[in-house]
N, C-alpha and C. Protein backbone atom coordinates (compact mmCIF):
# COMPACT_ATOMS: atom_id res chain seq x y z
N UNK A 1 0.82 -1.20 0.00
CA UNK A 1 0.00 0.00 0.00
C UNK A 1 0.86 1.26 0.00
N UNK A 2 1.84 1.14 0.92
CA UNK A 2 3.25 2.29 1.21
C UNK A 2 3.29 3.20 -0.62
N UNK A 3 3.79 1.61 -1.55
CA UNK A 3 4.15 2.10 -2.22
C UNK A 3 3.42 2.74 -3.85
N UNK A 4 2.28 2.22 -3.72
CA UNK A 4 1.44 2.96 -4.33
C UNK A 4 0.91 4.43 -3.77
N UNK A 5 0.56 4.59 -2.80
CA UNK A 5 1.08 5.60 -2.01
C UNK A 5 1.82 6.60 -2.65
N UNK A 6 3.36 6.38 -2.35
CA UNK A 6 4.11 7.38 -2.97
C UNK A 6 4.12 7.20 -4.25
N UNK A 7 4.16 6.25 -5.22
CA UNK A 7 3.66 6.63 -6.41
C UNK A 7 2.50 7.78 -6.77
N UNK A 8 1.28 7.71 -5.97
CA UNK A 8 0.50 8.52 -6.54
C UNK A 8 0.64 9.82 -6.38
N UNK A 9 0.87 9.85 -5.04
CA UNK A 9 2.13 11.13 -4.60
C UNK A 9 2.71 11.78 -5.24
N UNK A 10 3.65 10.93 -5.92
CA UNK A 10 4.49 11.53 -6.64
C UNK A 10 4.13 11.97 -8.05
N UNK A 11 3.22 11.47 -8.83
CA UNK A 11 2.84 11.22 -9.70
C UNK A 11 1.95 12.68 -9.62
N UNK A 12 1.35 13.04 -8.61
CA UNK A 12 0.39 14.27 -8.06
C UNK A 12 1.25 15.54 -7.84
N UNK A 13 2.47 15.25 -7.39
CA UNK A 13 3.42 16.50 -7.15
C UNK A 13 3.87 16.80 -8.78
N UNK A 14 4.24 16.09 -9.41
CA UNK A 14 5.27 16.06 -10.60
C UNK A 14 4.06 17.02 -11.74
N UNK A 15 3.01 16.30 -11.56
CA UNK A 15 1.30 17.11 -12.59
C UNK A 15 1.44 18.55 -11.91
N UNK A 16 1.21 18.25 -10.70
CA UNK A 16 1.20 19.71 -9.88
C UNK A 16 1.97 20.83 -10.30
N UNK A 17 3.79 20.46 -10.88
CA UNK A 17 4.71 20.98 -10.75
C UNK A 17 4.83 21.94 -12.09
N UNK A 18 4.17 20.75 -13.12
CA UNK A 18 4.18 20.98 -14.99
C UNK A 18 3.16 21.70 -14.71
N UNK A 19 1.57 21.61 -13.89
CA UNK A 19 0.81 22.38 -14.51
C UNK A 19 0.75 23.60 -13.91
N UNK A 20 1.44 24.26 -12.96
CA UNK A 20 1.92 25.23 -12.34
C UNK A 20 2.66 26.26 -13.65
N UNK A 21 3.85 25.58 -13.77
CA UNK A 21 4.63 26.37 -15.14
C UNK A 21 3.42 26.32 -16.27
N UNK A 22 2.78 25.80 -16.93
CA UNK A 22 1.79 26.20 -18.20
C UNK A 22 0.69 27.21 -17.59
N UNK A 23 0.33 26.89 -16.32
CA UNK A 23 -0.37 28.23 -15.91
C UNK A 23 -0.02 29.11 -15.92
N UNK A 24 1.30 29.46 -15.54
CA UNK A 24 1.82 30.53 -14.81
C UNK A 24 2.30 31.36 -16.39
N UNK A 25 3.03 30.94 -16.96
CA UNK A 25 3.63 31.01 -18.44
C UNK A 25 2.46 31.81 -19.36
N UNK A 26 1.26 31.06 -18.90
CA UNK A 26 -0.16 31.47 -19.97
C UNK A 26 -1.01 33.10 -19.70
N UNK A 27 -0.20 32.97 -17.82
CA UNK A 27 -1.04 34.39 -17.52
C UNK A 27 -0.50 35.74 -17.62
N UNK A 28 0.77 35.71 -17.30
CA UNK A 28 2.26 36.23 -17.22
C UNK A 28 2.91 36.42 -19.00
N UNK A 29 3.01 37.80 -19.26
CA UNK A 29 4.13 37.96 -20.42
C UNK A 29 5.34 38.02 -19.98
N UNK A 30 6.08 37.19 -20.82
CA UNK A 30 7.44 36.13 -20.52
C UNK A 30 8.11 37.68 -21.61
N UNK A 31 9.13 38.37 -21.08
CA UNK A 31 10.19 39.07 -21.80
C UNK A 31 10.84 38.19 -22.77
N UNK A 32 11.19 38.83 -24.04
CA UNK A 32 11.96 38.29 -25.14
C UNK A 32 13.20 37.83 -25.03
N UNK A 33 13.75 38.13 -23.78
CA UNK A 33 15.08 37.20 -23.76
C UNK A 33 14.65 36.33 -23.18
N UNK A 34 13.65 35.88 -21.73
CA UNK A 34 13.14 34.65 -21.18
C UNK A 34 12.59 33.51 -22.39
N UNK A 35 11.76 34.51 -23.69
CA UNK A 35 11.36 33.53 -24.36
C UNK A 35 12.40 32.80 -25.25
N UNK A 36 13.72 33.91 -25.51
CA UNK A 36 15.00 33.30 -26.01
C UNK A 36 15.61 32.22 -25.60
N UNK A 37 15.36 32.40 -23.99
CA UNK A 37 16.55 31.46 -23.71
C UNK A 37 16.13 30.35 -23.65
N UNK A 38 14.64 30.24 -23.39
CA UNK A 38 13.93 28.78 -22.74
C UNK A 38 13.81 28.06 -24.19
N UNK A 39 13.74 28.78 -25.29
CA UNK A 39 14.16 27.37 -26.60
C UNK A 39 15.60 27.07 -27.05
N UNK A 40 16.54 27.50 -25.81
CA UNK A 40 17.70 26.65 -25.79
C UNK A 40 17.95 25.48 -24.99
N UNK A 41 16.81 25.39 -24.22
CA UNK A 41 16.64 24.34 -22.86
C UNK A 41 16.22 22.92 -23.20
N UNK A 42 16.10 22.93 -24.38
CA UNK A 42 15.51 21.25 -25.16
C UNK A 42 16.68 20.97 -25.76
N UNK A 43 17.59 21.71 -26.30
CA UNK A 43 19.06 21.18 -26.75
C UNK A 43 19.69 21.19 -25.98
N UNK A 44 19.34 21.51 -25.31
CA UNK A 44 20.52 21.25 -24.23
C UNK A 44 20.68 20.59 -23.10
N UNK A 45 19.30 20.20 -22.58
CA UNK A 45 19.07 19.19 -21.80
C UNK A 45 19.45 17.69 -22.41
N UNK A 46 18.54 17.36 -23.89
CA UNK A 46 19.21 16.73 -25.03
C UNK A 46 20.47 16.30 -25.30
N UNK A 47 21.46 17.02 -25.20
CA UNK A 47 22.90 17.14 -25.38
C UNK A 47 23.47 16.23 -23.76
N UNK A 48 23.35 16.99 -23.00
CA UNK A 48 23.46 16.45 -21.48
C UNK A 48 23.59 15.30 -21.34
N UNK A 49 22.24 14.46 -22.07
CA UNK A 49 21.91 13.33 -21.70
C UNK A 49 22.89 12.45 -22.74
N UNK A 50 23.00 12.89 -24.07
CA UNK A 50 23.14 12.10 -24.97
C UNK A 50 25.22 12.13 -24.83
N UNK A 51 25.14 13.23 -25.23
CA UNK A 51 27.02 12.97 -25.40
C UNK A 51 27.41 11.94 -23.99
N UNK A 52 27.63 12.12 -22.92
CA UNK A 52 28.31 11.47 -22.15
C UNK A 52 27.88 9.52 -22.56
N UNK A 53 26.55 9.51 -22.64
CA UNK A 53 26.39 8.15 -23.46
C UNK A 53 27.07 8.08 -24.76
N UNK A 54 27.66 8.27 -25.92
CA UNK A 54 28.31 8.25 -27.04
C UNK A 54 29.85 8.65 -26.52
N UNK A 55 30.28 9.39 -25.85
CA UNK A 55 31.97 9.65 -25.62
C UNK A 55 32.40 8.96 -24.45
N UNK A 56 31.70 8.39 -23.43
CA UNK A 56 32.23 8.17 -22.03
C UNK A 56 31.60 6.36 -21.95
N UNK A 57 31.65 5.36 -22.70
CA UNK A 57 31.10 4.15 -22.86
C UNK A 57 31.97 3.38 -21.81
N UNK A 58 31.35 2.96 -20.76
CA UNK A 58 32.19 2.29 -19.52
C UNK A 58 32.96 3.62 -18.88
N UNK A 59 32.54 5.22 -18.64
CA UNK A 59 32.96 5.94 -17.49
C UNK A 59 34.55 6.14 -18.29
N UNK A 60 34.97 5.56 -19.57
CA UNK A 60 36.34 6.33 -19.86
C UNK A 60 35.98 7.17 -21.10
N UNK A 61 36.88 8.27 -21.30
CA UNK A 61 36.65 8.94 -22.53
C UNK A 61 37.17 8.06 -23.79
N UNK A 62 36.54 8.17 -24.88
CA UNK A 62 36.95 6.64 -25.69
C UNK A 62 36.19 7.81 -27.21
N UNK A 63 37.38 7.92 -28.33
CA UNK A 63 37.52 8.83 -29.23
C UNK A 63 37.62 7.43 -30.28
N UNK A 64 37.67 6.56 -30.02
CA UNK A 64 38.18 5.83 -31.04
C UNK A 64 36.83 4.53 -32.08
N UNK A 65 37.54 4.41 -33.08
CA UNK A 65 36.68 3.70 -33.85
C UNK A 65 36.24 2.48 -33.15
N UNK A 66 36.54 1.72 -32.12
CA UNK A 66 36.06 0.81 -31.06
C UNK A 66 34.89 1.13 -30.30
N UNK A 67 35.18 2.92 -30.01
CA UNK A 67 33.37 2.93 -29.75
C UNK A 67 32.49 2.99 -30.61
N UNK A 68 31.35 1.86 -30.84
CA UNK A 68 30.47 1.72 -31.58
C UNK A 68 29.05 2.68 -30.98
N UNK A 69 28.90 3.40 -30.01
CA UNK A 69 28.03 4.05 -29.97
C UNK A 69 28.13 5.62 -30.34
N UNK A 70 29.61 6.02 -30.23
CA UNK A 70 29.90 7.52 -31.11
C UNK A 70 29.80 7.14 -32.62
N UNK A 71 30.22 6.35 -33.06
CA UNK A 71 29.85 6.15 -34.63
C UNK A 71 28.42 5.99 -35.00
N UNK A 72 27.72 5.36 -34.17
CA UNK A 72 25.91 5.17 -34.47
C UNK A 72 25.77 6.61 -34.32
N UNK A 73 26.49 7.07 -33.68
CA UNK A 73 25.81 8.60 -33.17
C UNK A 73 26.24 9.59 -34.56
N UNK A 74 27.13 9.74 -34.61
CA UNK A 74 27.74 9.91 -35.34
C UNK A 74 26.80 9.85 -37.38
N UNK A 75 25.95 8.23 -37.50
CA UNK A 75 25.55 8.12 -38.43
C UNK A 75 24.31 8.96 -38.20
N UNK A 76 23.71 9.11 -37.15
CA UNK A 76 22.37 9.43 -36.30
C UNK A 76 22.53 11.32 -36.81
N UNK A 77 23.80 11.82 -36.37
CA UNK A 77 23.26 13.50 -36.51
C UNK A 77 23.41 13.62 -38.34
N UNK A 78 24.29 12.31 -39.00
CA UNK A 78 24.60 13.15 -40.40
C UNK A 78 22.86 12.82 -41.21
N UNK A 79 22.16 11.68 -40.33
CA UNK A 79 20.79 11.83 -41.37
C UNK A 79 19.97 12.63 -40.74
N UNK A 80 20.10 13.30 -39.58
CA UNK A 80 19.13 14.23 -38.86
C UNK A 80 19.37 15.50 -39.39
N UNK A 81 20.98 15.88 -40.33
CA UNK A 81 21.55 16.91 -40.38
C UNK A 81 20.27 16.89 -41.96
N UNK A 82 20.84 15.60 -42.86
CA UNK A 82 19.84 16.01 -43.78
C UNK A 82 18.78 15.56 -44.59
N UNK A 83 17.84 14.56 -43.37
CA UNK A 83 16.73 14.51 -43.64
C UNK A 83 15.59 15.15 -42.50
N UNK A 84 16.51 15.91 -41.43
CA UNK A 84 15.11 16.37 -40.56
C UNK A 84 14.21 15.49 -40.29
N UNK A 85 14.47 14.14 -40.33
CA UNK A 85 13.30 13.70 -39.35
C UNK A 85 13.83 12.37 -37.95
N UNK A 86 13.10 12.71 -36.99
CA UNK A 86 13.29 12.53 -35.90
C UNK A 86 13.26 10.47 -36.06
N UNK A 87 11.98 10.24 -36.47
CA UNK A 87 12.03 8.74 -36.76
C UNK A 87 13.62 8.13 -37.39
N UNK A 88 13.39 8.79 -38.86
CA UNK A 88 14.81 8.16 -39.42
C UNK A 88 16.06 8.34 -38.70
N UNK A 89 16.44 9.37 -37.96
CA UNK A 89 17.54 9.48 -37.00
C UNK A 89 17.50 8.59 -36.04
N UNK A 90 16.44 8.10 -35.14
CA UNK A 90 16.42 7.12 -34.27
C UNK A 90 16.84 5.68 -35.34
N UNK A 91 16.00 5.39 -36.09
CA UNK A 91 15.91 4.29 -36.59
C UNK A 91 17.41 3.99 -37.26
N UNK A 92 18.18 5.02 -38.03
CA UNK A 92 19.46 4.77 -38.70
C UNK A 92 20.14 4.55 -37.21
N UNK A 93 20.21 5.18 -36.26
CA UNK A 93 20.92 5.19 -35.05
C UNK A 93 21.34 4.07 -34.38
N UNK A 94 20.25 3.32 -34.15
CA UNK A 94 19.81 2.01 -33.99
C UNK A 94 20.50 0.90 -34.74
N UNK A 95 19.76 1.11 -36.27
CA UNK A 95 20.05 -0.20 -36.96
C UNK A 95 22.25 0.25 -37.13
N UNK A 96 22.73 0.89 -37.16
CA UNK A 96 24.34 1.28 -37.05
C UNK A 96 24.69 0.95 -36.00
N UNK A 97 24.21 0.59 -34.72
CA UNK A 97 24.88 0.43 -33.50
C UNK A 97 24.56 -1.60 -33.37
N UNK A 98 23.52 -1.56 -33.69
CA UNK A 98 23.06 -3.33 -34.20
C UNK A 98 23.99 -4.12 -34.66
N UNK A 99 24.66 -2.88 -36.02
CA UNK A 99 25.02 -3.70 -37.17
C UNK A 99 26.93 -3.63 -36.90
N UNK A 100 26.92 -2.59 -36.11
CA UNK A 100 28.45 -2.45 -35.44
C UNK A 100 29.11 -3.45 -34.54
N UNK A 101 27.39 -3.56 -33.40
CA UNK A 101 28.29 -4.90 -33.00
C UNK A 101 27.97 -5.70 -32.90
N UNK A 102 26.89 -6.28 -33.77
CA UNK A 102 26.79 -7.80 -34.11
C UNK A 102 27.73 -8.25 -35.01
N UNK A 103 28.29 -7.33 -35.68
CA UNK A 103 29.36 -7.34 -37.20
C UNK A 103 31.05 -7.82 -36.60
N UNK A 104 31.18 -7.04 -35.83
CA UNK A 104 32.87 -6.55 -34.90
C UNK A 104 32.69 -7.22 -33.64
């Protein structure tokens, strides 16, 4: 019971937290640099998450053609660079990291 509990809890704080900011955002005019900066906050949270997974594979820095997840990555930004779409970047990403090391 405990832990459904804090699930719902939490689950109630976290709604609480998002629908606080869309309220607040909707009533309030946000200055042109606030609205500047906050569409740098999806690349960059993005980035955060992703590089240290592609450069740091097992916690060492690793530049080399042995890491197979900077090269998926690697195949991942050149079709995002030029086909713009989010599916095919996952999906090339994927099937290159599959085919890297089921192959090697």
């Amino acid at each position: 019971m405990n832990i459904w509990l804090v699930m719902l809890l939490g689950g109630l704080l976290t709604f609480g937290m998002r629908l606080s900011f869309i309220y607040l955002f909707g009533r309030f005019n946000m200055p042109p640099v606030v609205r500047r900066a906050l569409r740098f906050v999806p690349p960059a949270v993005l980035s955060a998450i992703i590089v240290p997974e592609l450069l740091l594979p097992g916690g060492k820095f690793d530049l080399s053609f042995g890491n197979y997840r900077m090269l998926a990555g690697l195949a991942a930004i050149l079709v995002a660079w030029k086909t713009r779409s989010a599916l095919l970047t996952i999906l090339t990403g994927m099937a290159v990291l599959l085919l890297l090391e089921f192959t090697f």
